[in-house]
N, C-alpha and C. Protein backbone atom coordinates (compact mmCIF):
# COMPACT_ATOMS: atom_id res chain seq x y z
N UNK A 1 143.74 81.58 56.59
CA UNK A 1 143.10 82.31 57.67
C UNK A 1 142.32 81.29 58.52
N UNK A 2 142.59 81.35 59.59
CA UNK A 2 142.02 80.36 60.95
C UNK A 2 140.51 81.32 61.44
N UNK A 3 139.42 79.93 62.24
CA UNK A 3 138.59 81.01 62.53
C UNK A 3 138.56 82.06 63.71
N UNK A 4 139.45 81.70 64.04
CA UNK A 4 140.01 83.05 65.20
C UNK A 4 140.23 84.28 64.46
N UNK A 5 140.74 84.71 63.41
CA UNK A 5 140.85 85.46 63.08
C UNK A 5 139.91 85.95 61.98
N UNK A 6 139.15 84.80 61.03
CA UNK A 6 137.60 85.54 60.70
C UNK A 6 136.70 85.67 61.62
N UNK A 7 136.16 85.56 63.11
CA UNK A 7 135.66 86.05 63.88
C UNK A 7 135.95 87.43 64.19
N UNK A 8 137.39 87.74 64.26
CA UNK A 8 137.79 88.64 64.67
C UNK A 8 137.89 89.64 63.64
N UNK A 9 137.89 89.62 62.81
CA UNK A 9 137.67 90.23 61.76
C UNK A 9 136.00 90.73 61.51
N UNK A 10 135.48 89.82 61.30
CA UNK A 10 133.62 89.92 61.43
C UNK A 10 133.12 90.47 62.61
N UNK A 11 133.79 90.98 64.06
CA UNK A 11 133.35 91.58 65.15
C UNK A 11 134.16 92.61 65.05
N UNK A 12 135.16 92.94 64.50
CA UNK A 12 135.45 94.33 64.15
C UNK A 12 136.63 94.58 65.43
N UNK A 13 136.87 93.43 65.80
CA UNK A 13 137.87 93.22 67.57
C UNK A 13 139.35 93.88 67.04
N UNK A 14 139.59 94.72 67.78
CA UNK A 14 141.36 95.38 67.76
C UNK A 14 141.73 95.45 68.77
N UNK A 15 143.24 95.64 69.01
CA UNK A 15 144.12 95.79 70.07
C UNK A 15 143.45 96.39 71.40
N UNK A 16 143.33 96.15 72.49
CA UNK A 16 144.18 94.91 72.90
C UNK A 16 143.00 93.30 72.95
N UNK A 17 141.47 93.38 71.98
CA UNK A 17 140.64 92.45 72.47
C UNK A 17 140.75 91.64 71.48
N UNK A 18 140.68 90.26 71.74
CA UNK A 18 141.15 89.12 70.96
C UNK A 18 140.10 87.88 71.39
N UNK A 19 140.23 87.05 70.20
CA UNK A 19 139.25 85.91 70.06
C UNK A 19 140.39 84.75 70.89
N UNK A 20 140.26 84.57 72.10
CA UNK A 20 140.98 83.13 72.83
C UNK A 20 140.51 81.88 72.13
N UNK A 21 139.90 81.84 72.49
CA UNK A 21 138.98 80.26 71.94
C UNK A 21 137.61 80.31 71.12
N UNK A 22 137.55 79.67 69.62
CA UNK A 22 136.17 78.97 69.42
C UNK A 22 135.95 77.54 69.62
N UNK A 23 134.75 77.53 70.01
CA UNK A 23 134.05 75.88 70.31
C UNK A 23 132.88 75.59 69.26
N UNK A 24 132.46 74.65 68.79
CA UNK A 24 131.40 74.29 68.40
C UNK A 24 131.17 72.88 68.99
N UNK A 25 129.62 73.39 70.38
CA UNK A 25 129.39 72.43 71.13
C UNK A 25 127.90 72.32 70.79
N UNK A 26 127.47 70.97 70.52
CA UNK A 26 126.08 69.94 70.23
C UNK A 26 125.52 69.74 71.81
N UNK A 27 124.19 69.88 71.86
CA UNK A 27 123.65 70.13 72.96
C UNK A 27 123.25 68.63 72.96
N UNK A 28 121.89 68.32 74.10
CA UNK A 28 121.81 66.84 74.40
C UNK A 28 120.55 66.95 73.43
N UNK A 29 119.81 67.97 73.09
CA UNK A 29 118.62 68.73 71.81
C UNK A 29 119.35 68.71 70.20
N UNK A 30 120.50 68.03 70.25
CA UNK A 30 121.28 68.18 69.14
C UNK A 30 120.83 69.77 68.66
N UNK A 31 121.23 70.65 69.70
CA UNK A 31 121.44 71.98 69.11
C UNK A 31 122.69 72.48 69.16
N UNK A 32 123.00 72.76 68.32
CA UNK A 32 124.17 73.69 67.86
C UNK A 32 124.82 75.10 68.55
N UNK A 33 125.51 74.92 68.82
CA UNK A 33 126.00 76.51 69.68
C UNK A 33 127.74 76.33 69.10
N UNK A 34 127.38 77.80 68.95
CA UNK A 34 129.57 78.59 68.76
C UNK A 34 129.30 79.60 69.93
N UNK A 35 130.42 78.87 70.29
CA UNK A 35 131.24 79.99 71.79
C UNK A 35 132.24 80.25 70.86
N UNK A 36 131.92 81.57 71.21
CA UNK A 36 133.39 82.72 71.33
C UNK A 36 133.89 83.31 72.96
N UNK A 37 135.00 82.84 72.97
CA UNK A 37 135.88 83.07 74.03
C UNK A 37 136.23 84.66 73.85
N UNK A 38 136.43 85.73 74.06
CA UNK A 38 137.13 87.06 74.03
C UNK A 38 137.84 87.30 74.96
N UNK A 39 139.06 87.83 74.97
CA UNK A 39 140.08 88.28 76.37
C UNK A 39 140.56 89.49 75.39
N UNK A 40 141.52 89.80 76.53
CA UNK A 40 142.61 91.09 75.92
C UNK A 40 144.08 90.82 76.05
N UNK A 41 144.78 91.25 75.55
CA UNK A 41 146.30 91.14 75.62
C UNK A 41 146.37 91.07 77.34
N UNK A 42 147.50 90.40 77.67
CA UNK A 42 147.40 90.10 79.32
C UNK A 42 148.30 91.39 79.41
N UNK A 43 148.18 92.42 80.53
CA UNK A 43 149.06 93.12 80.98
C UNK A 43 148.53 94.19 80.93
N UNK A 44 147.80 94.12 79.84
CA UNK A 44 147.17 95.86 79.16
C UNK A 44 146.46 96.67 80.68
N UNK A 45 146.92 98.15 80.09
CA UNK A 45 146.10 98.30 80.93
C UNK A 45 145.11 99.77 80.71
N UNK A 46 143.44 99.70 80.81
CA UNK A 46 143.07 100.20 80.01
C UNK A 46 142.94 101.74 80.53
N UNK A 47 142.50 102.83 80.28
CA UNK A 47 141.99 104.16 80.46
C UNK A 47 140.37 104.51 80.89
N UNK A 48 140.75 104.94 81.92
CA UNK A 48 139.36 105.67 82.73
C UNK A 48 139.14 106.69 81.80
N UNK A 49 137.74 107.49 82.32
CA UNK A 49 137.10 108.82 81.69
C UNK A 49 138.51 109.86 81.95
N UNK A 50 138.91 109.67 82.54
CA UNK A 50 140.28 111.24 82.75
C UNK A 50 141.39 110.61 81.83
N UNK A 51 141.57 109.74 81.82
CA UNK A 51 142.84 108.91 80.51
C UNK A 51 143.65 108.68 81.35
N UNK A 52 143.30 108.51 82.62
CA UNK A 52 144.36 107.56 83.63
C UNK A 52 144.28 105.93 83.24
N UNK A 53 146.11 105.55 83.72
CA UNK A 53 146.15 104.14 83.15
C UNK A 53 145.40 103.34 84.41
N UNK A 54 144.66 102.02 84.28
CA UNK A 54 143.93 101.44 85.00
C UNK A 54 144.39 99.83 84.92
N UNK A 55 144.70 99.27 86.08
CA UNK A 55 145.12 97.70 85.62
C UNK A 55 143.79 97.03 85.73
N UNK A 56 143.68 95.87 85.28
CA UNK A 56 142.46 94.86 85.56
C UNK A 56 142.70 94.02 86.61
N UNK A 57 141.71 94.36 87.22
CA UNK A 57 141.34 94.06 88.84
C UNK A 57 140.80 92.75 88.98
N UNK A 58 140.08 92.44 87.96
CA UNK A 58 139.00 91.09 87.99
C UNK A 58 138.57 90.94 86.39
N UNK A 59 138.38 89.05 86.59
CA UNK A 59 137.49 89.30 85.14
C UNK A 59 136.60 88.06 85.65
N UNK A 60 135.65 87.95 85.15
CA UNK A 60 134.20 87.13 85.41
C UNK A 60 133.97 86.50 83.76
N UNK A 61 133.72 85.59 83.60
CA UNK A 61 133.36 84.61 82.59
C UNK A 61 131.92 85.10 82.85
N UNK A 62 131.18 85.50 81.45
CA UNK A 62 129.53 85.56 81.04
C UNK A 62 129.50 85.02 79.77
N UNK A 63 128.22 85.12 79.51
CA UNK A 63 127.78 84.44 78.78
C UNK A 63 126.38 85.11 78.41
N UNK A 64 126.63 85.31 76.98
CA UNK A 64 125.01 85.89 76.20
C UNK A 64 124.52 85.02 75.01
N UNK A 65 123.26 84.61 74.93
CA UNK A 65 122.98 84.12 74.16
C UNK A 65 121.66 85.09 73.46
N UNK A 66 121.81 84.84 71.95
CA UNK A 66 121.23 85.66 70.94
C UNK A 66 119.92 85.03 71.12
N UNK A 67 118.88 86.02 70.76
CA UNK A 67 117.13 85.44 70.76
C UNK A 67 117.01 84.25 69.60
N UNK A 68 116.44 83.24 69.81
CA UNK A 68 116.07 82.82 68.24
C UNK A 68 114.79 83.04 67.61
């Protein structure tokens, strides 16, 4: 098992949302950070409040970081 898929497993992620990429990047504070990348199957397309099909229009790269 790769850690793409114990992430994904430990966030509870199913069809169509998926772990793209992990990083483990050292800051210039020699602090420690894991990025998790998340996307979805390319093509999908998801359901509005009425259960109409909806394509993805846009996606924006964010970024959250946990309190310490």
């Amino acid at each position: 098992m790769n850690s793409t898929e114990i992430f994904s497993l430990a966030l509870g992620l199913e069809s169509p949302w998926e772990i793209k990429n992990v990083e483990m990047k050292v800051t210039e504070n020699s602090i420690k950070e894991l990025h998790l990348h998340i996307g979805y199957t390319r093509g999908f397309q998801f359901k509005d409040k009425e259960g109409n099909h909806c394509p993805v229009h846009d996606t924006k790269a964010k970024e959250w970081r946990h309190m310490n």
